[in-house]
N, C-alpha and C. Protein backbone atom coordinates (compact mmCIF):
# COMPACT_ATOMS: atom_id res chain seq x y z
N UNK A 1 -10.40 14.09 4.67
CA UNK A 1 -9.11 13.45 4.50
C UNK A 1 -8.02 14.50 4.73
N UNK A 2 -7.25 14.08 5.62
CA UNK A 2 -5.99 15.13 5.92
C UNK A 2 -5.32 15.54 4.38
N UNK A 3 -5.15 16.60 4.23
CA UNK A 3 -3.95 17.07 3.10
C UNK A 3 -2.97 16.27 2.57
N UNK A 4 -2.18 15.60 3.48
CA UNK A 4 -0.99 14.88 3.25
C UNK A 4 -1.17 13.65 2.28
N UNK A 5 -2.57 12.79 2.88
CA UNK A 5 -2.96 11.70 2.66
C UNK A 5 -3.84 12.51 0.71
N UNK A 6 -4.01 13.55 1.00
CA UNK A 6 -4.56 13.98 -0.09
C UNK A 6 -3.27 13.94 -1.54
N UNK A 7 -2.47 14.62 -0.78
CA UNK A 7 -1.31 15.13 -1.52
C UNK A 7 -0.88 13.59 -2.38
N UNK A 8 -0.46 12.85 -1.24
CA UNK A 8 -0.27 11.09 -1.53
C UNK A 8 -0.78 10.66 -2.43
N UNK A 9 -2.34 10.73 -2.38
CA UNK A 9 -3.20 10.21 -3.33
C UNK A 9 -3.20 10.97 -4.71
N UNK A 10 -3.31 11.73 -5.12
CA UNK A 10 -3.29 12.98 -6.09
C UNK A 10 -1.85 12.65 -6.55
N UNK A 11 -0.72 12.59 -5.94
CA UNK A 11 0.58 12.00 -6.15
C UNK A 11 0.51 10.66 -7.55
N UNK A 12 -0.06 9.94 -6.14
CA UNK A 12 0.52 8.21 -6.39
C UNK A 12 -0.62 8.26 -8.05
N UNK A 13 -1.54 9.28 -7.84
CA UNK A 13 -2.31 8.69 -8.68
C UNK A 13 -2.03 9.45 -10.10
N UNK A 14 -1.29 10.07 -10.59
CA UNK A 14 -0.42 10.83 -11.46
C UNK A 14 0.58 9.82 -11.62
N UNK A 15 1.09 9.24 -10.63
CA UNK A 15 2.25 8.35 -11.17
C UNK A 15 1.68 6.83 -11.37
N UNK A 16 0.66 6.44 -10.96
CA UNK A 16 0.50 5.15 -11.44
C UNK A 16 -1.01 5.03 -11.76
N UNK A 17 -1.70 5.60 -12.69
CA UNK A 17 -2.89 5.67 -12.84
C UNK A 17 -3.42 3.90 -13.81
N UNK A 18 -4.49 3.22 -12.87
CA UNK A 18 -4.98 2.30 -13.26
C UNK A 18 -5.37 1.85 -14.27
N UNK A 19 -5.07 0.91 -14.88
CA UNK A 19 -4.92 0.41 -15.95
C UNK A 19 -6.89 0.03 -16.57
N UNK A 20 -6.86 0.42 -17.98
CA UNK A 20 -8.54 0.69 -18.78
C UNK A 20 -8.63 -1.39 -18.40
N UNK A 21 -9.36 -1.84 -17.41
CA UNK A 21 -9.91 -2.85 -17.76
C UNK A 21 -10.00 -3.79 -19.45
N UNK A 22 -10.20 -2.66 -20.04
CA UNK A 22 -10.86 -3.37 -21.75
C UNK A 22 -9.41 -3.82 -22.30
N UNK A 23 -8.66 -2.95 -21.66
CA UNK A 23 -7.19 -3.26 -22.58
C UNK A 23 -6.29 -4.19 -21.49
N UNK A 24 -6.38 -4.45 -20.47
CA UNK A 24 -5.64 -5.60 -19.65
C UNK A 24 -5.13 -6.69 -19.91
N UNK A 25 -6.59 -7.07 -20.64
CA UNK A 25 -6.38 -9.26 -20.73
C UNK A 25 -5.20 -8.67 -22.08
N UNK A 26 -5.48 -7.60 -23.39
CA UNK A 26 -4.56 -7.99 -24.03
C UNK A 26 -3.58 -7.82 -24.17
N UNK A 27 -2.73 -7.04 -23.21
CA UNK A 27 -1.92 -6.24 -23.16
C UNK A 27 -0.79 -7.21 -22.18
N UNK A 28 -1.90 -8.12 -21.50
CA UNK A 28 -0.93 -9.01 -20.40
C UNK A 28 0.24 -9.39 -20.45
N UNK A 29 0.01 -10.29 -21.82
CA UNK A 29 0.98 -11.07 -22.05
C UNK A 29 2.43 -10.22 -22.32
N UNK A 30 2.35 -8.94 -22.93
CA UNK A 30 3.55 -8.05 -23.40
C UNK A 30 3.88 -7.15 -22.57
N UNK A 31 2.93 -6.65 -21.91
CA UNK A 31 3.33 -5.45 -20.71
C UNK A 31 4.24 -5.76 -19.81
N UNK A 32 4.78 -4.81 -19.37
CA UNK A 32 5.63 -4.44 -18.52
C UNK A 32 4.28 -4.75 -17.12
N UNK A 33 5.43 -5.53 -15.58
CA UNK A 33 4.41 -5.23 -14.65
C UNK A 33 3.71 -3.90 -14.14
N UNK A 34 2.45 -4.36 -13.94
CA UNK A 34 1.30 -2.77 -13.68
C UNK A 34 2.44 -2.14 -12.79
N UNK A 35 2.62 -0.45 -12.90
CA UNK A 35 2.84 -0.09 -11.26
C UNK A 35 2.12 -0.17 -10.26
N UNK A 36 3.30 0.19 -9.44
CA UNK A 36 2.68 0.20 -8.04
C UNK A 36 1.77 1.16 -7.59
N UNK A 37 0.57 0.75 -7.15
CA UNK A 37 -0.46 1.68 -6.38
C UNK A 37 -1.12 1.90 -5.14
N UNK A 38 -1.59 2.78 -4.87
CA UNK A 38 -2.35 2.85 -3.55
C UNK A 38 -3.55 3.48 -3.35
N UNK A 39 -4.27 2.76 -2.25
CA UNK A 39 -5.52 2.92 -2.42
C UNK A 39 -5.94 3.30 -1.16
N UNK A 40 -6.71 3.37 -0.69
CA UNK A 40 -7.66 3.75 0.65
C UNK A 40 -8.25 2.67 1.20
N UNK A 41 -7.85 1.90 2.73
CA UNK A 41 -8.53 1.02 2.86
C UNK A 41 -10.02 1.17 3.02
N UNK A 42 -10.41 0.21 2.48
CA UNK A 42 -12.66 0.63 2.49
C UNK A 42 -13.44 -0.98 3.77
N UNK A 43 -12.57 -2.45 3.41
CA UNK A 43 -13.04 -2.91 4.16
C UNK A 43 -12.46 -3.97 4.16
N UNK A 44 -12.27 -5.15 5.24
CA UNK A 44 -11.77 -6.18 4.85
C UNK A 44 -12.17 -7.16 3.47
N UNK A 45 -12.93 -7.11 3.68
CA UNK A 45 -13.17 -8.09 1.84
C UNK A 45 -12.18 -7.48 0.82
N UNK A 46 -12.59 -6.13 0.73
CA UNK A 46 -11.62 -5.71 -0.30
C UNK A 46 -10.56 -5.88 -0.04
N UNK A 47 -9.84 -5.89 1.03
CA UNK A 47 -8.57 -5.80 1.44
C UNK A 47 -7.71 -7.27 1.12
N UNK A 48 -9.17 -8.42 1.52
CA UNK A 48 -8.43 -9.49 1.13
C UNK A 48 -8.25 -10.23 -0.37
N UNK A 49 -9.66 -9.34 -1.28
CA UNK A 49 -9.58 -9.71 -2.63
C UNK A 49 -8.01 -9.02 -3.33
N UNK A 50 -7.93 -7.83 -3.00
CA UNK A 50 -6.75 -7.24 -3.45
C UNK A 50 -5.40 -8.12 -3.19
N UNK A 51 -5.18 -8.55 -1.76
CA UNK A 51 -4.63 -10.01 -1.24
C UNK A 51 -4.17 -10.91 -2.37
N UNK A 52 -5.58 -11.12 -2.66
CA UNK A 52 -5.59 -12.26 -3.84
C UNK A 52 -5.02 -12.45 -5.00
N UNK A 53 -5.12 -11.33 -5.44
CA UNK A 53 -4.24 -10.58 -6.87
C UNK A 53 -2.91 -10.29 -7.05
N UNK A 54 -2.48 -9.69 -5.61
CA UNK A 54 -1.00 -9.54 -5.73
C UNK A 54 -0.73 -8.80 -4.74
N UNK A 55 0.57 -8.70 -4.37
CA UNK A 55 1.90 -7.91 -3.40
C UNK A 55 0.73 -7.14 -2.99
N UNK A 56 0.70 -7.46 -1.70
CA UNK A 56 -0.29 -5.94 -1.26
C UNK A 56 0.44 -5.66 0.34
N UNK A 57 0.51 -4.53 0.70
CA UNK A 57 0.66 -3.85 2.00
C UNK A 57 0.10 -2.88 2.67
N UNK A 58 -0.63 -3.28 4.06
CA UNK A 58 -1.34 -1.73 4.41
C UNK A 58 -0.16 -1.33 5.51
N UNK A 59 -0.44 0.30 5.40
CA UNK A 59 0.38 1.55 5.65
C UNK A 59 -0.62 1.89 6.97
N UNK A 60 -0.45 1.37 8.37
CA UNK A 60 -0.81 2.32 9.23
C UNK A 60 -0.67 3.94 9.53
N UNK A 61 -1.21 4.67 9.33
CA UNK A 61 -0.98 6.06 8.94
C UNK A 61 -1.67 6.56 10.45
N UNK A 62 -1.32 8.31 10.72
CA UNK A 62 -1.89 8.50 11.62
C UNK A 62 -1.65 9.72 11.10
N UNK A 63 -2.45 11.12 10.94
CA UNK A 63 -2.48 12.11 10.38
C UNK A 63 -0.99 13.27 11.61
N UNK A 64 -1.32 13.30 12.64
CA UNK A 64 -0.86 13.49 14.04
C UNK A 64 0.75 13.32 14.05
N UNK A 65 1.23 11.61 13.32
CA UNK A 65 2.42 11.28 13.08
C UNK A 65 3.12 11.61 12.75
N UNK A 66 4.51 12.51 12.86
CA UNK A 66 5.41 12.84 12.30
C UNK A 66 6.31 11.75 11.16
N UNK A 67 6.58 10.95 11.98
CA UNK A 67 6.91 9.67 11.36
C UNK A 67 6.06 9.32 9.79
N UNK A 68 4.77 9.24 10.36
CA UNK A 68 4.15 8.76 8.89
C UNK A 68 3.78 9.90 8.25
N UNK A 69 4.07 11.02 8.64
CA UNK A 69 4.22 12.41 7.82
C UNK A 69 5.22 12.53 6.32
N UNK A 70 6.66 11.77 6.99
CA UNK A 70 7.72 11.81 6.51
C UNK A 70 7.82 10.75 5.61
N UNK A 71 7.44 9.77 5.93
CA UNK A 71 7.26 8.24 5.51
C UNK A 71 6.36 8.65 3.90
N UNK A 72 5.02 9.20 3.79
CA UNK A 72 4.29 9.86 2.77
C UNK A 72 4.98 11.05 1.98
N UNK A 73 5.79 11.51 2.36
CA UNK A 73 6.45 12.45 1.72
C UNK A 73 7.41 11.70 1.48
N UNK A 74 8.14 11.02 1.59
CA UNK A 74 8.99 9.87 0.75
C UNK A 74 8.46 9.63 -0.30
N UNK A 75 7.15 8.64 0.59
CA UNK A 75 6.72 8.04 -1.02
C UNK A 75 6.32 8.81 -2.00
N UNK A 76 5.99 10.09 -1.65
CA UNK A 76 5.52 10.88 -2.73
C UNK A 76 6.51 11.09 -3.96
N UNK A 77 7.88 10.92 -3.36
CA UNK A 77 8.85 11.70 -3.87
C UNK A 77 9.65 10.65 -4.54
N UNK A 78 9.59 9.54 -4.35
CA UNK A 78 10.06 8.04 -4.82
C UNK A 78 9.16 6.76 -5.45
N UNK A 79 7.91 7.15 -5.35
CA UNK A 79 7.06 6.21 -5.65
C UNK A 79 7.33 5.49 -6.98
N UNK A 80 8.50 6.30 -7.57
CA UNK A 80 8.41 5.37 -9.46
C UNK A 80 9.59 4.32 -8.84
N UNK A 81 10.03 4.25 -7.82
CA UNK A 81 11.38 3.27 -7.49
C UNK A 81 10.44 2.07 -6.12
N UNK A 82 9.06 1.92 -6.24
CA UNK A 82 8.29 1.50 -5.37
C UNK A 82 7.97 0.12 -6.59
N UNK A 83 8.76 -1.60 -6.24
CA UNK A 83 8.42 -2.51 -7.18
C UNK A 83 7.33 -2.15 -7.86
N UNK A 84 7.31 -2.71 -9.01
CA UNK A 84 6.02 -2.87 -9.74
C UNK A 84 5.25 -4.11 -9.43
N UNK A 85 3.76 -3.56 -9.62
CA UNK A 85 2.86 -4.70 -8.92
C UNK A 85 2.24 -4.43 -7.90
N UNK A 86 3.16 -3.59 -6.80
CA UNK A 86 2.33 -3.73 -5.51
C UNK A 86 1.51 -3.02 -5.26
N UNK A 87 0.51 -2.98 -4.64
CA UNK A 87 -0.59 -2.24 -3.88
C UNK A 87 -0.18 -1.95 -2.11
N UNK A 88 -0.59 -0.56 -2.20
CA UNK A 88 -0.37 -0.11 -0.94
C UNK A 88 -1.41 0.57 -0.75
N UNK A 89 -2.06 -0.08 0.94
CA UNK A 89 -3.59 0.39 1.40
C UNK A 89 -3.26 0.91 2.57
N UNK A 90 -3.87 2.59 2.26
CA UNK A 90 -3.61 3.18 3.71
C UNK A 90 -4.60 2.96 4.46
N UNK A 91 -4.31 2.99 5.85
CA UNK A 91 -5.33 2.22 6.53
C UNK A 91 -5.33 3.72 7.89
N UNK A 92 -6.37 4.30 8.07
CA UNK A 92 -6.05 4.93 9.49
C UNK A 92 -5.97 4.67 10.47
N UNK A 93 -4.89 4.80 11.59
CA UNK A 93 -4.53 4.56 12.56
C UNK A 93 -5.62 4.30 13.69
N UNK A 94 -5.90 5.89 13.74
CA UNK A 94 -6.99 5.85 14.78
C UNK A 94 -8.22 5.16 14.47
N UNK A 95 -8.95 5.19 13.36
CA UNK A 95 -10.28 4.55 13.13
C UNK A 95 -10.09 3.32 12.72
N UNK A 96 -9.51 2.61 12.35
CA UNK A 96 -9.34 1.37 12.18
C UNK A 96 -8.73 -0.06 12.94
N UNK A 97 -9.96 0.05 14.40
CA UNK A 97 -9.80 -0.89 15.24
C UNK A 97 -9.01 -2.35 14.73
N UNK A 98 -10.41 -1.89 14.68
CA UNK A 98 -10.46 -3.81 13.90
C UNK A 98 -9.70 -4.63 12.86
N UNK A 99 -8.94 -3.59 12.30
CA UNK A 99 -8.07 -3.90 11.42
C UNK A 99 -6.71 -4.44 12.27
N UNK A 100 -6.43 -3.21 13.09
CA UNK A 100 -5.42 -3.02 13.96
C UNK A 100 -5.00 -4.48 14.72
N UNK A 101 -6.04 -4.48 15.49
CA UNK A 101 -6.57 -5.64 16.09
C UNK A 101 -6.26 -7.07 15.32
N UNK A 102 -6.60 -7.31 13.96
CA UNK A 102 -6.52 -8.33 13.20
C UNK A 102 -5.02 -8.82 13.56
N UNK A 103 -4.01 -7.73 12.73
CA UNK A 103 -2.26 -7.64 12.78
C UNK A 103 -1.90 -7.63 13.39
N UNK A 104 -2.36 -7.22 14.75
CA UNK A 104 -1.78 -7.02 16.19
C UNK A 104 -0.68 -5.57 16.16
N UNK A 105 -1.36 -4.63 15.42
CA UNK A 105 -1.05 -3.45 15.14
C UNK A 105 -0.89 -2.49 16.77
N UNK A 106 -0.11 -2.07 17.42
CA UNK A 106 0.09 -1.46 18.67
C UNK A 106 0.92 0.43 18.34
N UNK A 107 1.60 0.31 17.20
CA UNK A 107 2.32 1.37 16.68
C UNK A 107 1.66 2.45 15.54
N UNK A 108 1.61 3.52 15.06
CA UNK A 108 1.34 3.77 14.04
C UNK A 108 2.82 4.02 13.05
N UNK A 109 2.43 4.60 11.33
CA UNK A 109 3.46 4.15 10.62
C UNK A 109 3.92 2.78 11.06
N UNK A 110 3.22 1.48 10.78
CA UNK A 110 3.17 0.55 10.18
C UNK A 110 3.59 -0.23 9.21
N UNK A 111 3.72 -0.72 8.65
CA UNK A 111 3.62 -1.44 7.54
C UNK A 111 3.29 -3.04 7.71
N UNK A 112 2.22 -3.69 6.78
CA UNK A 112 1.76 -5.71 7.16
C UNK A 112 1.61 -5.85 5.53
N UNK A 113 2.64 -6.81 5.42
CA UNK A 113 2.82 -7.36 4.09
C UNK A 113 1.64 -8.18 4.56
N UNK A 114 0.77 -8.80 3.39
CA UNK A 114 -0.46 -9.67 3.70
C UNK A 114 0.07 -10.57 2.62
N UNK A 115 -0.24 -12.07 3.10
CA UNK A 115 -0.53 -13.17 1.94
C UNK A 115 -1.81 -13.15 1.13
N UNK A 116 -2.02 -14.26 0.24
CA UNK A 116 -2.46 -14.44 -0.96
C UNK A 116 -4.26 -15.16 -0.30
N UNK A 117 -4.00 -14.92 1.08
CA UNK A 117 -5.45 -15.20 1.99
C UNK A 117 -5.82 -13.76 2.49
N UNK A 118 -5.02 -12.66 2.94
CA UNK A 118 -5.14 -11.90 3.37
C UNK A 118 -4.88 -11.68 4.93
N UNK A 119 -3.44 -12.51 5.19
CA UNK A 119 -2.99 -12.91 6.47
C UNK A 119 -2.00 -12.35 6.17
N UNK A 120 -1.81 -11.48 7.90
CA UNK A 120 -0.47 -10.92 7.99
C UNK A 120 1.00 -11.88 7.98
N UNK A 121 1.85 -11.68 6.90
CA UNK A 121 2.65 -12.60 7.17
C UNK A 121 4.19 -11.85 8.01
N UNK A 122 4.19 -10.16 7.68
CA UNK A 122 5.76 -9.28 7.82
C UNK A 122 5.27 -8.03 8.44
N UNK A 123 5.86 -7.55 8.81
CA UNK A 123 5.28 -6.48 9.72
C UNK A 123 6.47 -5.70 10.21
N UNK A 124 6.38 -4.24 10.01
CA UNK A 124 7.81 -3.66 9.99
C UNK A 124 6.99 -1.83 9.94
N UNK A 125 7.71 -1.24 10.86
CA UNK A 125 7.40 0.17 11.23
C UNK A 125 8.53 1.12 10.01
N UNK A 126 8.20 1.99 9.73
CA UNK A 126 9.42 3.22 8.85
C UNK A 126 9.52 2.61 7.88
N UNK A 127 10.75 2.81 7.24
CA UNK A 127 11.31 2.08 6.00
C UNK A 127 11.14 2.41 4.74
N UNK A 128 10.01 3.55 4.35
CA UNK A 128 9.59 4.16 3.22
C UNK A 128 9.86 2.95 2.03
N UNK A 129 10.50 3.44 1.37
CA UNK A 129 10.38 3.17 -0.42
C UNK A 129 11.05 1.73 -0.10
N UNK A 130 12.52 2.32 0.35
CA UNK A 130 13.58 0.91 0.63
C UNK A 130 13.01 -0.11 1.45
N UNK A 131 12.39 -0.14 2.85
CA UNK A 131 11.45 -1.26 3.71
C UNK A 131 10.22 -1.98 2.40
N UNK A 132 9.54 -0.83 1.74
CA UNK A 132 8.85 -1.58 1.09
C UNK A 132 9.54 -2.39 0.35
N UNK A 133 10.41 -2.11 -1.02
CA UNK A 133 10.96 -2.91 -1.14
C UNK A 133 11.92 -4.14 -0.87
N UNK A 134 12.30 -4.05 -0.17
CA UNK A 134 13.02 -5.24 1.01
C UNK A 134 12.17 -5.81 1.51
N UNK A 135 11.32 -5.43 2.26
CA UNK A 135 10.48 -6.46 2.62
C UNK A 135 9.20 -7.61 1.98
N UNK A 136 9.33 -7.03 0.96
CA UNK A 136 8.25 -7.59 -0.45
C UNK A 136 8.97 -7.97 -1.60
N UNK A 137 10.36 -8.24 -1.39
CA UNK A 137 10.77 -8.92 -2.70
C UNK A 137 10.89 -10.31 -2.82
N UNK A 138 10.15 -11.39 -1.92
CA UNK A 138 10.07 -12.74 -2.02
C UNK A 138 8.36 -13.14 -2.24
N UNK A 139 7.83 -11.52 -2.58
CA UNK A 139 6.31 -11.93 -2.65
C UNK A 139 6.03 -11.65 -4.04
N UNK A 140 5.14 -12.08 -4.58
CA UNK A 140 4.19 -11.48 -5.99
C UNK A 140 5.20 -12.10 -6.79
């Protein structure tokens, strides 16, 4: 895994570390929404169960990218101003045909808001913290 994407993860995961299962159901009703997190895309199923649950967006990334260099170093640096709720799945550029393919992905630094099926519904390049939010505030 490139550094950056390391840095990101090690980041995001200091600032929004996943919530103990055992304490969820009771905590639901009073909590504040989960933060926002991100994950590593692993496969479509997962991609679309996550779908299912809530606000999700994958991050075409490309290690190479300057663009999505800058874009990750944003989020690193803003991620507590990233809605609460959402999930963000980095997806790699280069190895992830078929994904690409699905969205009709042609660019890297990306971004595909997905519905509650796991269908691309928004689709928008740059934009860091502010695109995410703008573009995901009529979802979740």
């Amino acid at each position: 895994m490139p550094s950056i994407l390391r840095s990101l993860f090690v980041a995001l995961a200091l600032a929004a570390p996943l919530a103990n299962p055992a304490l969820a159901e009771d905590a639901a009703a009073t909590a504040a929404p989960a933060k926002a997190q991100v994950l590593s895309f692993t496969d479509e199923a997962a991609l679309d169960e996550l779908a299912a649950k809530g606000t999700t967006v994958v991050f075409f990334y490309a290690a190479w990218c300057p663009n999505c260099r800058a874009t990750v170093t944003e989020l690193n640096a803003r991620w507590d101003e990233v809605r609460p709720g959402l999930t963000l799945v980095i997806a790699d550029y280069d190895k992830e045909q078929a994904l690409k393919a699905k969205y009709g992905i042609t660019y890297q630094d990306t971004f595909v808001l997905l519905d509650n099926k796991g269908d691309g519904v928004k689709v928008w390049n740059s934009g860091g913290v502010n695109g995410l939010n703008a573009n995901t505030q009529s979802q979740g």
